[in-house]
Protein backbone atom coordinates (compact mmCIF):
# COMPACT_ATOMS: atom_id res chain seq x y z
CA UNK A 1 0.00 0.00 0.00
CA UNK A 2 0.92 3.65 -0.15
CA UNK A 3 3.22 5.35 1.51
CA UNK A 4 3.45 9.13 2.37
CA UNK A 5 5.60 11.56 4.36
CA UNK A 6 8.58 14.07 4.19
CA UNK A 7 11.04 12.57 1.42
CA UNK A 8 13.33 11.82 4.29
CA UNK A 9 10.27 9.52 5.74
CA UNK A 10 9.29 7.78 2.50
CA UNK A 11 13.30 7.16 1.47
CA UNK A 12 13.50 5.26 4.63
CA UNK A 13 10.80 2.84 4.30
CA UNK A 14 11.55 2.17 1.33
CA UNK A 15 14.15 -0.69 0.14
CA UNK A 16 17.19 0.37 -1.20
CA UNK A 17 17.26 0.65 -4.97
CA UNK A 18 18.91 2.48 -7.71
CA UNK A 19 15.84 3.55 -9.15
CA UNK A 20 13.95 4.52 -5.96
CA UNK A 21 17.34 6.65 -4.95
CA UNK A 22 17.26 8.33 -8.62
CA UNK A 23 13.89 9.49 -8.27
CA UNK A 24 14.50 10.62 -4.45
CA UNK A 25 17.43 12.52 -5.80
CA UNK A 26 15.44 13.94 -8.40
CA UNK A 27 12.91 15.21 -5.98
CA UNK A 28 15.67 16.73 -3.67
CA UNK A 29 16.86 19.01 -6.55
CA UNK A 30 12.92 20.05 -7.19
CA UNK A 31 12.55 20.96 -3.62
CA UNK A 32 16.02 22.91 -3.48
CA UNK A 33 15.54 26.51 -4.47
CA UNK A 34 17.64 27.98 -6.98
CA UNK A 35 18.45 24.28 -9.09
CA UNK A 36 17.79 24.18 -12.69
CA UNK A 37 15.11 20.89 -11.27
CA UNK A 38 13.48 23.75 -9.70
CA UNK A 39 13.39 26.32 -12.46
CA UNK A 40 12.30 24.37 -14.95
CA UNK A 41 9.03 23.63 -12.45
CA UNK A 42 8.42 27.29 -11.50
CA UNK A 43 8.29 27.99 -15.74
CA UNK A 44 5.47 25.84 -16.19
CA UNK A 45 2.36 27.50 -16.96
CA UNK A 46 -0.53 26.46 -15.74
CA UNK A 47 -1.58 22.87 -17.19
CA UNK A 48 1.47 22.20 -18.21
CA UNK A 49 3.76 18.96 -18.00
CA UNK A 50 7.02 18.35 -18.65
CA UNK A 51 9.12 15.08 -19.45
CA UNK A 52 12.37 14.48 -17.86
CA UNK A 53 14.51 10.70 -18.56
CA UNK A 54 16.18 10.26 -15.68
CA UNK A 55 17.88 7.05 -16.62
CA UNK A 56 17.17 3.61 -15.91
CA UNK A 57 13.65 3.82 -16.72
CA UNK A 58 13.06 6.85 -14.52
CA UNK A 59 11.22 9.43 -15.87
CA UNK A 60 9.48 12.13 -14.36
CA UNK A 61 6.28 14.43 -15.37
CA UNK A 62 7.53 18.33 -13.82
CA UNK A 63 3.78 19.71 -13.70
CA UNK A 64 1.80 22.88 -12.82
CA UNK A 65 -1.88 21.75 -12.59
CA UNK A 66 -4.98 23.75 -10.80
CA UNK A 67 -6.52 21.40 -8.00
CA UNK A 68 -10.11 20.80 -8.48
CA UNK A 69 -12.99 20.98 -6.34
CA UNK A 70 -13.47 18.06 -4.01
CA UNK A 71 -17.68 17.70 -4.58
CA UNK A 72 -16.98 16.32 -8.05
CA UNK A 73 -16.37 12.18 -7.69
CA UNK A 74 -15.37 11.81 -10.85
CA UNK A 75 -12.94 15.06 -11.45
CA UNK A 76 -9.97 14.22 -11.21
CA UNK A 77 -10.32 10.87 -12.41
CA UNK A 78 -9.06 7.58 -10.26
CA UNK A 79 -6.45 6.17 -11.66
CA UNK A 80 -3.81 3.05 -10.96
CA UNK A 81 -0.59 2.26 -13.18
CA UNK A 82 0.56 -1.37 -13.67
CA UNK A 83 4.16 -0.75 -15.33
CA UNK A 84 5.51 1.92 -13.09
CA UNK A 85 5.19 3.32 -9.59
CA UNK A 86 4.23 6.96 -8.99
CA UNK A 87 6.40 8.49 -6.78
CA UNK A 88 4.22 12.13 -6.39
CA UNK A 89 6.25 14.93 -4.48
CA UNK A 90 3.98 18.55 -4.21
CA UNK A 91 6.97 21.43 -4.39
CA UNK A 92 3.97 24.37 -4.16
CA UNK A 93 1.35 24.54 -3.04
CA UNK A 94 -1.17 21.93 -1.56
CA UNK A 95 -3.32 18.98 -2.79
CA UNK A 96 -5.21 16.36 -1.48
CA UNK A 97 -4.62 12.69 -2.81
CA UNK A 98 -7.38 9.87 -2.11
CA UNK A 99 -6.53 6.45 -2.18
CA UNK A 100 -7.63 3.18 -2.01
CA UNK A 101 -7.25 -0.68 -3.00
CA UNK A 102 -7.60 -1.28 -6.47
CA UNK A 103 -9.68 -3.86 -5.82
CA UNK A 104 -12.61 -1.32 -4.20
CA UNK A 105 -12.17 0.27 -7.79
CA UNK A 106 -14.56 -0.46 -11.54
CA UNK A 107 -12.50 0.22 -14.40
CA UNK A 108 -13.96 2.84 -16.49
CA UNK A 109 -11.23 3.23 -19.42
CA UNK A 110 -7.65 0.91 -19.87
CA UNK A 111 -5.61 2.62 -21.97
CA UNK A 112 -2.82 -0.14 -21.66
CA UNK A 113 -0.26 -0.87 -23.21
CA UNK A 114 -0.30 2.48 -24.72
CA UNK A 115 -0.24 4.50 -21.75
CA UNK A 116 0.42 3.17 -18.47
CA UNK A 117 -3.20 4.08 -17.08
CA UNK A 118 -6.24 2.89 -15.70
CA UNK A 119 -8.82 4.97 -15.20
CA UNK A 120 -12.15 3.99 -12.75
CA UNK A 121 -15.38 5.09 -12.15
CA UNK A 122 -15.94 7.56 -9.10
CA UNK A 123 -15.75 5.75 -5.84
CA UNK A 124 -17.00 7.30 -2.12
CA UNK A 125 -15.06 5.05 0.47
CA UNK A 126 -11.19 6.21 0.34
CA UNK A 127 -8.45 7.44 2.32
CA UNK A 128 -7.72 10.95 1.97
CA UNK A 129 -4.06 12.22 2.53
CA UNK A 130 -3.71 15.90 2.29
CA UNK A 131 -0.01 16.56 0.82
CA UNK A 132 2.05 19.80 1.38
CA UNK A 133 4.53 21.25 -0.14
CA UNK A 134 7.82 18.75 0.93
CA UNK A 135 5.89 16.00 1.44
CA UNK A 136 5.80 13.29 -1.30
CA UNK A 137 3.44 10.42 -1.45
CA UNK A 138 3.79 6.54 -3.29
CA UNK A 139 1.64 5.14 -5.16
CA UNK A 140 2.01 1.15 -6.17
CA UNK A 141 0.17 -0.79 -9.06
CA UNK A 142 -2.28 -1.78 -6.53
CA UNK A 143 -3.14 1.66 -5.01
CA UNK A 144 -6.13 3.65 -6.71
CA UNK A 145 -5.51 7.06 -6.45
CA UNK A 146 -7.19 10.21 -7.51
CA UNK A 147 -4.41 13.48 -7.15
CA UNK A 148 -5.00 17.21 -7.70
CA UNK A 149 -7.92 17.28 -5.49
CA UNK A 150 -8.45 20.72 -3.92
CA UNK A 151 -7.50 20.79 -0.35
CA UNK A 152 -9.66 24.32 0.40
CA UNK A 153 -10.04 26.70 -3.04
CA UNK A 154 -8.90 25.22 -6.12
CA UNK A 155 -4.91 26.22 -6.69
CA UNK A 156 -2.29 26.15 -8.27
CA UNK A 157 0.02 23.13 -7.59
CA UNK A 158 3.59 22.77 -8.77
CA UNK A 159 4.80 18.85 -8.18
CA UNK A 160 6.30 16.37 -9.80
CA UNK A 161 5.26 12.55 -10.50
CA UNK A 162 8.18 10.49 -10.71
CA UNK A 163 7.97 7.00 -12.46
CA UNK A 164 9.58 4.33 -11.49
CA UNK A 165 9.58 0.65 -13.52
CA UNK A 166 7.84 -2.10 -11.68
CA UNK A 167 9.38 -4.48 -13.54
CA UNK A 168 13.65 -4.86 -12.92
């Protein structure tokens, strides 16, 4: 299941592993003001994503995306990834991220082996971690999660969503 904390938290529970430490480095230099990880994120405009190979597999999304309003069960979508895990650090701002098994979950649209997605139908019974700027969160194939959900008035969040191959 998920895990969520400071990076310092969430690096220590996890394993050791190249890949895990590339995106945990990666997410350092976002956090650090001043590095070029950093700049590139603060030039986003809003709704805007950009790639970055980190090696290995590792790739990460740098993103600047509005929340949106929490009423709506079906805005942001749920979603799950089978190929890679989602390693999710917010570096402005504030979001809430809901959660839960797969398995609670109806998929709506699979848009596998294209994109590593799977998108489900709105669902009412979650867990609901509210994630500050620093804090990062984890998401595994078998954790449904819906991100970018407003934690107050919609805003604008600056994060970025590591990936990290499943497979070795």
């Amino acid at each position: 299941m998920a895990l969520f904390g400071s990076l310092s938290t969430v690096r220590a529970q996890l394993a050791p592993s190249d890949k895990f430490a590339t995106a945990f480095a990666y997410v350092e230099a976002c956090l650090r003001a001043g590095s070029s990880e950093r700049a590139l994120l603060d030039g986003l405009a809003a709704e805007q994503t950009q790639r970055v190979d980190l090696g290995g597999g590792v790739f990460a999304l740098a993103q600047a995306s509005m929340t949106l309003p929490a009423g709506v069960p079906t805005v942001p979508k749920w979603e799950s990834h089978t190929t890679y895990t989602d390693v999710q650090a917010v570096i402005v701002g504030e979001e809430i991220m809901e959660l839960t098994d797969v398995g609670n979950l109806k998929v709506a649209e699979d848009l596998r082996p294209a994109k590593d997605v799977l998108f489900y139908e709105g669902f009412a019974r979650h867990t609901t971690l509210r994630v500050a700027a620093g804090e990062v969160a984890v998401f595994f194939p078998v954790d449904g999660h819906r991100p970018l959900v407003a934690a107050g008035a919609p805003m604008l969040v600056r994060k970025v969503v590591v990936k990290v191959p499943v497979a070795a």
